[in-house]
PDB file of N, CA and C in Angstrom:
ATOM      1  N   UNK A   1    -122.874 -17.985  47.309  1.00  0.00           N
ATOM      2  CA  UNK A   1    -122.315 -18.334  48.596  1.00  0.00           C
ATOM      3  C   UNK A   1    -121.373 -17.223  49.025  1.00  0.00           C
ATOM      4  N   UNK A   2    -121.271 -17.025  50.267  1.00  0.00           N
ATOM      5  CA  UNK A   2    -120.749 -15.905  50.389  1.00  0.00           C
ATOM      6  C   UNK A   2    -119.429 -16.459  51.243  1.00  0.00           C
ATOM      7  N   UNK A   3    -118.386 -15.654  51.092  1.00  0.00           N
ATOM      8  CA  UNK A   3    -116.731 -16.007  51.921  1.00  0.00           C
ATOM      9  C   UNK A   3    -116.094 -15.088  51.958  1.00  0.00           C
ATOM     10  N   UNK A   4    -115.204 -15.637  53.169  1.00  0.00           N
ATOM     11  CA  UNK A   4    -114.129 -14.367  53.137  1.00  0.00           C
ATOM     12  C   UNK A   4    -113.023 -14.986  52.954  1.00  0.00           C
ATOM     13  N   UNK A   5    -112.289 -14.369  52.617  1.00  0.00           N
ATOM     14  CA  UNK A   5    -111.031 -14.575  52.191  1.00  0.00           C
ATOM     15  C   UNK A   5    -109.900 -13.523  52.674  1.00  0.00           C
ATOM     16  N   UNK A   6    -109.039 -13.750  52.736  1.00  0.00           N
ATOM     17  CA  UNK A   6    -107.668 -12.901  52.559  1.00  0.00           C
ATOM     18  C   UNK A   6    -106.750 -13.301  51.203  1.00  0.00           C
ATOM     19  N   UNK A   7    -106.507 -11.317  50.523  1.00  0.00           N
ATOM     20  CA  UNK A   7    -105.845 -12.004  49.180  1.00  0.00           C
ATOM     21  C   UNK A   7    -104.297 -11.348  49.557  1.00  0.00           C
ATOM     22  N   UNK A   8    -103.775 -11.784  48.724  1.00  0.00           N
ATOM     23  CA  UNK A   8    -102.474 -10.715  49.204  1.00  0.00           C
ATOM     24  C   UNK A   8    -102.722 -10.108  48.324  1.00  0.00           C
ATOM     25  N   UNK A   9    -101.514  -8.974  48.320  1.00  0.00           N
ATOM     26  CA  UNK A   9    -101.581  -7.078  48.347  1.00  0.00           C
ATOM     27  C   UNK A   9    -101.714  -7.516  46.491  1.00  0.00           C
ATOM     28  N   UNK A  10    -100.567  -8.047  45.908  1.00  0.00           N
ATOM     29  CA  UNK A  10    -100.639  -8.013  44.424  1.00  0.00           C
ATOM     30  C   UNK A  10    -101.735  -8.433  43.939  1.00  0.00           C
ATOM     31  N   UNK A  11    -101.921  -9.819  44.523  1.00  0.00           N
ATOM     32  CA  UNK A  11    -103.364 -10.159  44.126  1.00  0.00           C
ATOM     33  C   UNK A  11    -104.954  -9.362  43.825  1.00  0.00           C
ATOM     34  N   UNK A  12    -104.990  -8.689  44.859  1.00  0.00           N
ATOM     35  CA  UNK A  12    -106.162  -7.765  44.969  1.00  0.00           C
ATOM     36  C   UNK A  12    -105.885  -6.104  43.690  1.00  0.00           C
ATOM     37  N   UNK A  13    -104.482  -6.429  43.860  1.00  0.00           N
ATOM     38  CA  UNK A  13    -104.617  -5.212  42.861  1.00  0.00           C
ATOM     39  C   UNK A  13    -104.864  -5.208  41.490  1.00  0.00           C
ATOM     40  N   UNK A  14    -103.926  -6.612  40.750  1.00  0.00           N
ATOM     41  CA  UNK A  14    -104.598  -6.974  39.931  1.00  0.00           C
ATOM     42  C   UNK A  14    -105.919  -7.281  39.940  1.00  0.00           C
ATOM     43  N   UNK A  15    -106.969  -8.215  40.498  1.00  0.00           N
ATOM     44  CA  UNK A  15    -107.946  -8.062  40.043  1.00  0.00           C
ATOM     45  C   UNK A  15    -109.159  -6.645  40.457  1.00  0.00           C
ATOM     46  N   UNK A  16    -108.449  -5.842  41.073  1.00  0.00           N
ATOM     47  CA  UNK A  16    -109.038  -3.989  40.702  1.00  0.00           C
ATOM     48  C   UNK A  16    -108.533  -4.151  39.691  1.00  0.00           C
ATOM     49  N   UNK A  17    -107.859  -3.837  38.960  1.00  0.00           N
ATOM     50  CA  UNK A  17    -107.383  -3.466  37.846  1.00  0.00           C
ATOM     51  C   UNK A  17    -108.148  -3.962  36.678  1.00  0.00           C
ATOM     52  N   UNK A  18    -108.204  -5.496  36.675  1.00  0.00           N
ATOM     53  CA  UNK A  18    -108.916  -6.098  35.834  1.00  0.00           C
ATOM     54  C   UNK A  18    -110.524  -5.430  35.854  1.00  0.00           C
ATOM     55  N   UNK A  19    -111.231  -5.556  36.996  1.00  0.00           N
ATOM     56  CA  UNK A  19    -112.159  -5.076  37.481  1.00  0.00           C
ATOM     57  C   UNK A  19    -112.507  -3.571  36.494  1.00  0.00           C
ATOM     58  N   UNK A  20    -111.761  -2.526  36.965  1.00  0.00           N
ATOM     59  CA  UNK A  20    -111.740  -1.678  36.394  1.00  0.00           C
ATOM     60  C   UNK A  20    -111.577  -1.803  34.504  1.00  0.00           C
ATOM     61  N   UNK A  21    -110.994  -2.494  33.671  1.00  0.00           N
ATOM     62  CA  UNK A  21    -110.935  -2.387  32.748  1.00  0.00           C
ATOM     63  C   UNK A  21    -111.434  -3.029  32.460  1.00  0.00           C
ATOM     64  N   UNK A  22    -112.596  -4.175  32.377  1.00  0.00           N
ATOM     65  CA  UNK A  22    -113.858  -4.488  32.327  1.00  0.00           C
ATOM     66  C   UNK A  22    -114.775  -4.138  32.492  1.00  0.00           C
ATOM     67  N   UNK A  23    -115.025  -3.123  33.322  1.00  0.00           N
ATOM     68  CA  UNK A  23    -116.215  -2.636  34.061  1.00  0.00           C
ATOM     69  C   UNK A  23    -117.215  -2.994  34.281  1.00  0.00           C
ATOM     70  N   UNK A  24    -116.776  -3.702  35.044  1.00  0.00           N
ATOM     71  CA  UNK A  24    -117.356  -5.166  35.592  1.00  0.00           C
ATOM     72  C   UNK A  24    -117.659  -5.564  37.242  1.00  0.00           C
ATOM     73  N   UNK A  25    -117.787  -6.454  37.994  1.00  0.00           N
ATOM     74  CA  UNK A  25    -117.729  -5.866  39.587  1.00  0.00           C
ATOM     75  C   UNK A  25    -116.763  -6.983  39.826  1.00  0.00           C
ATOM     76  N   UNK A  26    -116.405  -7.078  41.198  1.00  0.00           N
ATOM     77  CA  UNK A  26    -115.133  -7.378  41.796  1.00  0.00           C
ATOM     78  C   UNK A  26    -115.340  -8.910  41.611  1.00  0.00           C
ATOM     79  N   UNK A  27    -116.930  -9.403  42.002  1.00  0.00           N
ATOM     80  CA  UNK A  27    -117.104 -10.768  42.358  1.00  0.00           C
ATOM     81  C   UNK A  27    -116.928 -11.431  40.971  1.00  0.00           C
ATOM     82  N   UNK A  28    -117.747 -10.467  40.194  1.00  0.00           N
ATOM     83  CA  UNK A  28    -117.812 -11.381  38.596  1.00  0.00           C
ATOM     84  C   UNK A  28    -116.182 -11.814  38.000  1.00  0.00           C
ATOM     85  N   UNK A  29    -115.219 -11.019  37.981  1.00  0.00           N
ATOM     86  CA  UNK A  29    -114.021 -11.106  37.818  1.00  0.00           C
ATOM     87  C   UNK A  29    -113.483 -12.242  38.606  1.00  0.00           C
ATOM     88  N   UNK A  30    -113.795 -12.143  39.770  1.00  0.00           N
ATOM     89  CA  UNK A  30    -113.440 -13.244  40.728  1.00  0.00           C
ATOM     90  C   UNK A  30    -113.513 -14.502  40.494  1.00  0.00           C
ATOM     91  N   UNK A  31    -115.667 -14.408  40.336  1.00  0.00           N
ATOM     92  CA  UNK A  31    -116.242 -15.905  39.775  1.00  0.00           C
ATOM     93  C   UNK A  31    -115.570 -16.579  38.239  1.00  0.00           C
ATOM     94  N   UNK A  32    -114.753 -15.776  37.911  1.00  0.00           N
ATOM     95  CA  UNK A  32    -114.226 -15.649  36.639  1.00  0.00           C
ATOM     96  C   UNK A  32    -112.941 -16.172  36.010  1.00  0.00           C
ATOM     97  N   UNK A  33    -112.198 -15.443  37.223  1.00  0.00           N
ATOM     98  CA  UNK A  33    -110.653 -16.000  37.222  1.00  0.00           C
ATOM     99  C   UNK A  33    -110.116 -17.253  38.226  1.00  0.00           C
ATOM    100  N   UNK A  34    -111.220 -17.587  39.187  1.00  0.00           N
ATOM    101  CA  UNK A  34    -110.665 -18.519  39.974  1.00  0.00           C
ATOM    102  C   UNK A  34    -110.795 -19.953  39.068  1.00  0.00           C
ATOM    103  N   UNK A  35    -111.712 -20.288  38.440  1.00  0.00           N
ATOM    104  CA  UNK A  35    -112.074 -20.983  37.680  1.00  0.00           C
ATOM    105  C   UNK A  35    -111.067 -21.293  36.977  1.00  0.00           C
ATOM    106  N   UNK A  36    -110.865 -20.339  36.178  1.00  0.00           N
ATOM    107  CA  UNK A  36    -109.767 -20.302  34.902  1.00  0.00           C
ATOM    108  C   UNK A  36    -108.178 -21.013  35.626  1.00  0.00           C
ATOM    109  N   UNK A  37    -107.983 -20.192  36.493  1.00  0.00           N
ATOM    110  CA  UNK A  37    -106.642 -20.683  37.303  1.00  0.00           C
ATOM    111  C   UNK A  37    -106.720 -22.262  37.952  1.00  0.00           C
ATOM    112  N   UNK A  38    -107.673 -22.729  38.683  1.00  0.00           N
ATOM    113  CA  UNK A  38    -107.742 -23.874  38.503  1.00  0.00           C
ATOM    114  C   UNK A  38    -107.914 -25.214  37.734  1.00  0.00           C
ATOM    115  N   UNK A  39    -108.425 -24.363  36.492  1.00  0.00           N
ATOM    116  CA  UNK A  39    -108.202 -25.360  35.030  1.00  0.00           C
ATOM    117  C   UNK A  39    -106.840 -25.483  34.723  1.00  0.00           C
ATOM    118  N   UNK A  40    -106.157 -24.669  35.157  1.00  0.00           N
ATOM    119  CA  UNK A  40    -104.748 -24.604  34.360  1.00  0.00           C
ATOM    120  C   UNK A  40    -104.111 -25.644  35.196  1.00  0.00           C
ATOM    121  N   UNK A  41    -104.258 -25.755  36.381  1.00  0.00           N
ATOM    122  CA  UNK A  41    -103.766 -26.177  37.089  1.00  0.00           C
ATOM    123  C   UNK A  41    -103.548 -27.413  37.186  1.00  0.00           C
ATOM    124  N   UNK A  42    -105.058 -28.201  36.827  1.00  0.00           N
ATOM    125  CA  UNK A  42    -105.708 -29.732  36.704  1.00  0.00           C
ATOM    126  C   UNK A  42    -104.720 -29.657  35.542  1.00  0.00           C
ATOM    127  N   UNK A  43    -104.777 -28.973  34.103  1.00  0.00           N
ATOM    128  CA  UNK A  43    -104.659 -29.477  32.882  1.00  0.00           C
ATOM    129  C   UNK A  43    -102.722 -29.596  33.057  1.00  0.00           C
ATOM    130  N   UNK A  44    -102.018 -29.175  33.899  1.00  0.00           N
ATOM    131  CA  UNK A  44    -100.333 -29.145  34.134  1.00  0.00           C
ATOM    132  C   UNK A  44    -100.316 -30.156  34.942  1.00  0.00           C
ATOM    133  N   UNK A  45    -100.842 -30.672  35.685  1.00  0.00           N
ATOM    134  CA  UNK A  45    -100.834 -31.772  37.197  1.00  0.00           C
ATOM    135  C   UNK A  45    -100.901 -32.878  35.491  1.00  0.00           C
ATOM    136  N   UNK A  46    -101.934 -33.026  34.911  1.00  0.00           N
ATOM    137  CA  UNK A  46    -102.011 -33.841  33.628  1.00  0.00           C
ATOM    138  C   UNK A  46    -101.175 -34.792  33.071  1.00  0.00           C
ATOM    139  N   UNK A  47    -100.482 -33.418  32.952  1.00  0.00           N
ATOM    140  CA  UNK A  47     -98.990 -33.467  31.869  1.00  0.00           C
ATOM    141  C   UNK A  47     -97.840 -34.408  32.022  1.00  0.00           C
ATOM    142  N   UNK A  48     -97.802 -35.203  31.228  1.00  0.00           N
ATOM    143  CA  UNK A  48     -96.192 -35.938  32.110  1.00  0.00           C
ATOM    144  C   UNK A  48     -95.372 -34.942  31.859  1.00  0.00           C
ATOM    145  N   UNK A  49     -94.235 -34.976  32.976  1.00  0.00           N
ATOM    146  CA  UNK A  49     -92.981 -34.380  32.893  1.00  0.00           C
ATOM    147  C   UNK A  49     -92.600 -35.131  32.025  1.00  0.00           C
ATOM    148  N   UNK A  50     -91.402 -34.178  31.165  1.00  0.00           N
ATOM    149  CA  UNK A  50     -90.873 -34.443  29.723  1.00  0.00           C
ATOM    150  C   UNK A  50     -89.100 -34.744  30.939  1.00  0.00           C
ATOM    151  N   UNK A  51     -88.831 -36.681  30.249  1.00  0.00           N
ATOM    152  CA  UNK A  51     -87.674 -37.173  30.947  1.00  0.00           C
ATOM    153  C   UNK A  51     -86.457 -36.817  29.363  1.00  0.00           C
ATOM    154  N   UNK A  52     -85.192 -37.084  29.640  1.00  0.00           N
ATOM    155  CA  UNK A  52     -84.138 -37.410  28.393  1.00  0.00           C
ATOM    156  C   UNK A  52     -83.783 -38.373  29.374  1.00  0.00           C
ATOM    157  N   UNK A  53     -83.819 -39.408  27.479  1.00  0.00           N
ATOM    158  CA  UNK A  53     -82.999 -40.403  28.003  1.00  0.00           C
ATOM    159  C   UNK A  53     -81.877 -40.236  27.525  1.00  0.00           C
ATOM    160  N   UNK A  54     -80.527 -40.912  28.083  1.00  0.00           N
ATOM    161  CA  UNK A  54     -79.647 -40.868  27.624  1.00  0.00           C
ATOM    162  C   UNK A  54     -78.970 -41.735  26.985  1.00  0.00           C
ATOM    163  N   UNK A  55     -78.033 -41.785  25.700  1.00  0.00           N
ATOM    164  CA  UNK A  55     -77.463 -42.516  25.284  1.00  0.00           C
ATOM    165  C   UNK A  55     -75.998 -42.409  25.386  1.00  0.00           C
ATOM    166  N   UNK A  56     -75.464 -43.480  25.184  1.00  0.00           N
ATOM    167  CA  UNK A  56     -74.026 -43.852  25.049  1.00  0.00           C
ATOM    168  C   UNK A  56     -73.896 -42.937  23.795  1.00  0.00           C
ATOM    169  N   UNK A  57     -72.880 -41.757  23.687  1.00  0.00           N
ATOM    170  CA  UNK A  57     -72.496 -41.391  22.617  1.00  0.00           C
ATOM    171  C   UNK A  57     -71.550 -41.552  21.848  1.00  0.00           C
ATOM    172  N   UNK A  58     -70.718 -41.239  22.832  1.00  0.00           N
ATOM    173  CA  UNK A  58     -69.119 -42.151  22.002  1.00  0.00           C
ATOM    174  C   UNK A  58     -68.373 -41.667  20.911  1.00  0.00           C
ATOM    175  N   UNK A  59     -67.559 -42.233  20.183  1.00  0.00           N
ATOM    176  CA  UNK A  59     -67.316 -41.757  18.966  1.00  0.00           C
ATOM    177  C   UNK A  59     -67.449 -42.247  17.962  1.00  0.00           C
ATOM    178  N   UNK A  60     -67.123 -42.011  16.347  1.00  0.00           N
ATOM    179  CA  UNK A  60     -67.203 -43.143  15.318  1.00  0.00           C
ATOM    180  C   UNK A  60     -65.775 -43.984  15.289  1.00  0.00           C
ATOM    181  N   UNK A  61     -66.076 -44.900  14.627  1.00  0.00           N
ATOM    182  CA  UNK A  61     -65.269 -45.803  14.789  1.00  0.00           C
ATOM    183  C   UNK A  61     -63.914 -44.994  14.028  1.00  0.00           C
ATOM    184  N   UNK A  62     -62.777 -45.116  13.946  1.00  0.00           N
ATOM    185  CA  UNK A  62     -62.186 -44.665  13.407  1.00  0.00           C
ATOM    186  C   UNK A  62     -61.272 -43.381  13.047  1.00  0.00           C
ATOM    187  N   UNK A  63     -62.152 -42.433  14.249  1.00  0.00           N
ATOM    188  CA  UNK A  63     -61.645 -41.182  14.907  1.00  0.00           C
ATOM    189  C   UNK A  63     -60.993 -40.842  15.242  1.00  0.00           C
ATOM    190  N   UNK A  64     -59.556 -40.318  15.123  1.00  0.00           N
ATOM    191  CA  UNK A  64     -58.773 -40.507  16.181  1.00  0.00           C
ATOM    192  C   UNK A  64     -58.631 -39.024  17.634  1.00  0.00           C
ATOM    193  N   UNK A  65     -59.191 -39.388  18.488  1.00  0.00           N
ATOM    194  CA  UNK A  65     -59.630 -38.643  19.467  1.00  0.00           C
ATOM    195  C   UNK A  65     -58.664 -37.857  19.616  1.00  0.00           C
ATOM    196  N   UNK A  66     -57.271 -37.755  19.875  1.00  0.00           N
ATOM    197  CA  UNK A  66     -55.944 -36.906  20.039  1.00  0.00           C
ATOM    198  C   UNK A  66     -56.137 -36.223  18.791  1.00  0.00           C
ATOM    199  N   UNK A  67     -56.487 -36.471  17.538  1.00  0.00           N
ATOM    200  CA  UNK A  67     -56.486 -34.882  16.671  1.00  0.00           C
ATOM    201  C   UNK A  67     -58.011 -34.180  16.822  1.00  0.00           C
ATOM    202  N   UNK A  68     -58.969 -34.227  17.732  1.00  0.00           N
ATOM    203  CA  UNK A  68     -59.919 -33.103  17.410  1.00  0.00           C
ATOM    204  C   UNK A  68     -59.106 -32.002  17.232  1.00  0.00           C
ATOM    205  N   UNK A  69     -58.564 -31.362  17.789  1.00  0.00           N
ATOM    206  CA  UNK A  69     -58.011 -30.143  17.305  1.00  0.00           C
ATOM    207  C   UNK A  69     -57.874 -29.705  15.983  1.00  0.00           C
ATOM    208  N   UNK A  70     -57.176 -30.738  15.639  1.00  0.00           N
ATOM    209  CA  UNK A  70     -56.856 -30.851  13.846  1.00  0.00           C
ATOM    210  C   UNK A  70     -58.071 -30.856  13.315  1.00  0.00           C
ATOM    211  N   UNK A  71     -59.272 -31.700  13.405  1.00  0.00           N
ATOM    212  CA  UNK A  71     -60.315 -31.236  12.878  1.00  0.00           C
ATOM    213  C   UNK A  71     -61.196 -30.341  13.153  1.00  0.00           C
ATOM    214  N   UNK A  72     -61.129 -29.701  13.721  1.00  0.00           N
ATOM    215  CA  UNK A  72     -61.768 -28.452  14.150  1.00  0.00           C
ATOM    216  C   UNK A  72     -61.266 -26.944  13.417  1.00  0.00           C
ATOM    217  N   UNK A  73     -59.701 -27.491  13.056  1.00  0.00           N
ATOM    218  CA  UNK A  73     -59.232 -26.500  12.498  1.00  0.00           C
ATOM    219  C   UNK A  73     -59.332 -26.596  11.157  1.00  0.00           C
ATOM    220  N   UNK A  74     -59.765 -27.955  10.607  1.00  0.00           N
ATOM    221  CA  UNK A  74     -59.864 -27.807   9.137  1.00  0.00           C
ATOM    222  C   UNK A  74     -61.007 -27.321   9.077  1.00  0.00           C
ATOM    223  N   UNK A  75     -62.129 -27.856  10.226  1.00  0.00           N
ATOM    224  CA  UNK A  75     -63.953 -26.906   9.673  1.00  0.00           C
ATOM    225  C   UNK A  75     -63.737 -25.378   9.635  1.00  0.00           C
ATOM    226  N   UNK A  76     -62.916 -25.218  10.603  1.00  0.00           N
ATOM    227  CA  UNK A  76     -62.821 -23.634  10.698  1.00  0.00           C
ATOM    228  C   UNK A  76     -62.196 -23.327   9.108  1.00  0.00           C
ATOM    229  N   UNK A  77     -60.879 -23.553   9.013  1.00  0.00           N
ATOM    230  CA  UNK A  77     -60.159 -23.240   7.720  1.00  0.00           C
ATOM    231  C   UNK A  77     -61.506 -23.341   6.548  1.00  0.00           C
ATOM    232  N   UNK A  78     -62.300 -24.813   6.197  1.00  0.00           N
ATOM    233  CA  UNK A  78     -63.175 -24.377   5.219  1.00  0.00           C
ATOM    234  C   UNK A  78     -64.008 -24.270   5.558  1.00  0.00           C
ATOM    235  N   UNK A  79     -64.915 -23.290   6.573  1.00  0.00           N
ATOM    236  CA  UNK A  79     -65.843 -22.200   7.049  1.00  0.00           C
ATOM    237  C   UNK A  79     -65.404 -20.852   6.054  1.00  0.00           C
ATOM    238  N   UNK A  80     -64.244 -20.662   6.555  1.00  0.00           N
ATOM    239  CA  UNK A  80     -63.584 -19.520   6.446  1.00  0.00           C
ATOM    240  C   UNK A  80     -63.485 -19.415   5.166  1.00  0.00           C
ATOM    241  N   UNK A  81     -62.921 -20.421   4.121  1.00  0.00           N
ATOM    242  CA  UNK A  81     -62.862 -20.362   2.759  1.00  0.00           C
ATOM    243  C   UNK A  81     -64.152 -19.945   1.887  1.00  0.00           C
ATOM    244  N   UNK A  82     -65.291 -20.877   2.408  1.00  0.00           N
ATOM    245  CA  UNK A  82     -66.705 -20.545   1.920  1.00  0.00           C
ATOM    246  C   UNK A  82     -67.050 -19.203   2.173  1.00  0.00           C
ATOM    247  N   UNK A  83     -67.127 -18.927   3.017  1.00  0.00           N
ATOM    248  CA  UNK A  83     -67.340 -17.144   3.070  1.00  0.00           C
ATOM    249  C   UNK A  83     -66.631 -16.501   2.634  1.00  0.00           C
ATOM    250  N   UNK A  84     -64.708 -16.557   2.659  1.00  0.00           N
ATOM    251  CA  UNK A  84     -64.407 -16.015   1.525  1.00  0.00           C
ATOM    252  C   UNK A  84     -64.575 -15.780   0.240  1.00  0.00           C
ATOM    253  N   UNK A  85     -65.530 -16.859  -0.394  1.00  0.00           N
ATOM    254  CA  UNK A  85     -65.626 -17.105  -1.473  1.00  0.00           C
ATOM    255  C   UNK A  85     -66.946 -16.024  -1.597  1.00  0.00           C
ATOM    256  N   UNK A  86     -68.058 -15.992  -0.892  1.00  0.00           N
ATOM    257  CA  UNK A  86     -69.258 -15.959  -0.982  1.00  0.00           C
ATOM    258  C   UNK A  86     -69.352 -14.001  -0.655  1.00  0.00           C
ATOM    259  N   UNK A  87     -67.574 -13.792  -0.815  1.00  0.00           N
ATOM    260  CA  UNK A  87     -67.586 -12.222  -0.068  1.00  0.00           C
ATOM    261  C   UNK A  87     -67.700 -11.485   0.873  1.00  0.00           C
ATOM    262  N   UNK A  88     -67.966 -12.423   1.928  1.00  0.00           N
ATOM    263  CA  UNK A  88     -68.631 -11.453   2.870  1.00  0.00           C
ATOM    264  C   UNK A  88     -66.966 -11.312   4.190  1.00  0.00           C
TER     265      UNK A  88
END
């Protein structure tokens, strides 16, 4: 079947290009890649979008929220010890 089309500028250059490093002709590349691009297309339309759900995170029981600091500084302090230890 025969058509015309308009491709834009990138479009057409890639498939010269392809064309050329196949050595192959313009249509076969054509009959070739339109195909392919519309499979991809069906097979993503497919797909569910990936949702997060969210949860209540909160804290543990027993935490006391006014010292994170304090604990942050003890992971750091024995971070710091373990690698001292380990030399580096």
């Amino acid at each position: 079947m025969r058509t015309t089309v308009t491709l834009d500028a990138d479009v057409a250059r890639k498939l010269r290009e392809l064309t050329h490093r196949r050595r192959t002709s313009f249509e076969a590349v054509l009959n070739e890649t339109i195909p392919r691009g519309l499979d991809a297309q069906e097979r993503s339309d497919a797909v569910e979008p990936f949702s997060v759900e969210p949860h209540h995170g909160g804290f543990r029981p027993g935490l006391d929220v006014g010292k994170l600091d304090q604990l942050l500084d003890q992971l750091d302090t024995d971070e710091f010890l373990l690698e001292a230890r380990r030399g580096r």
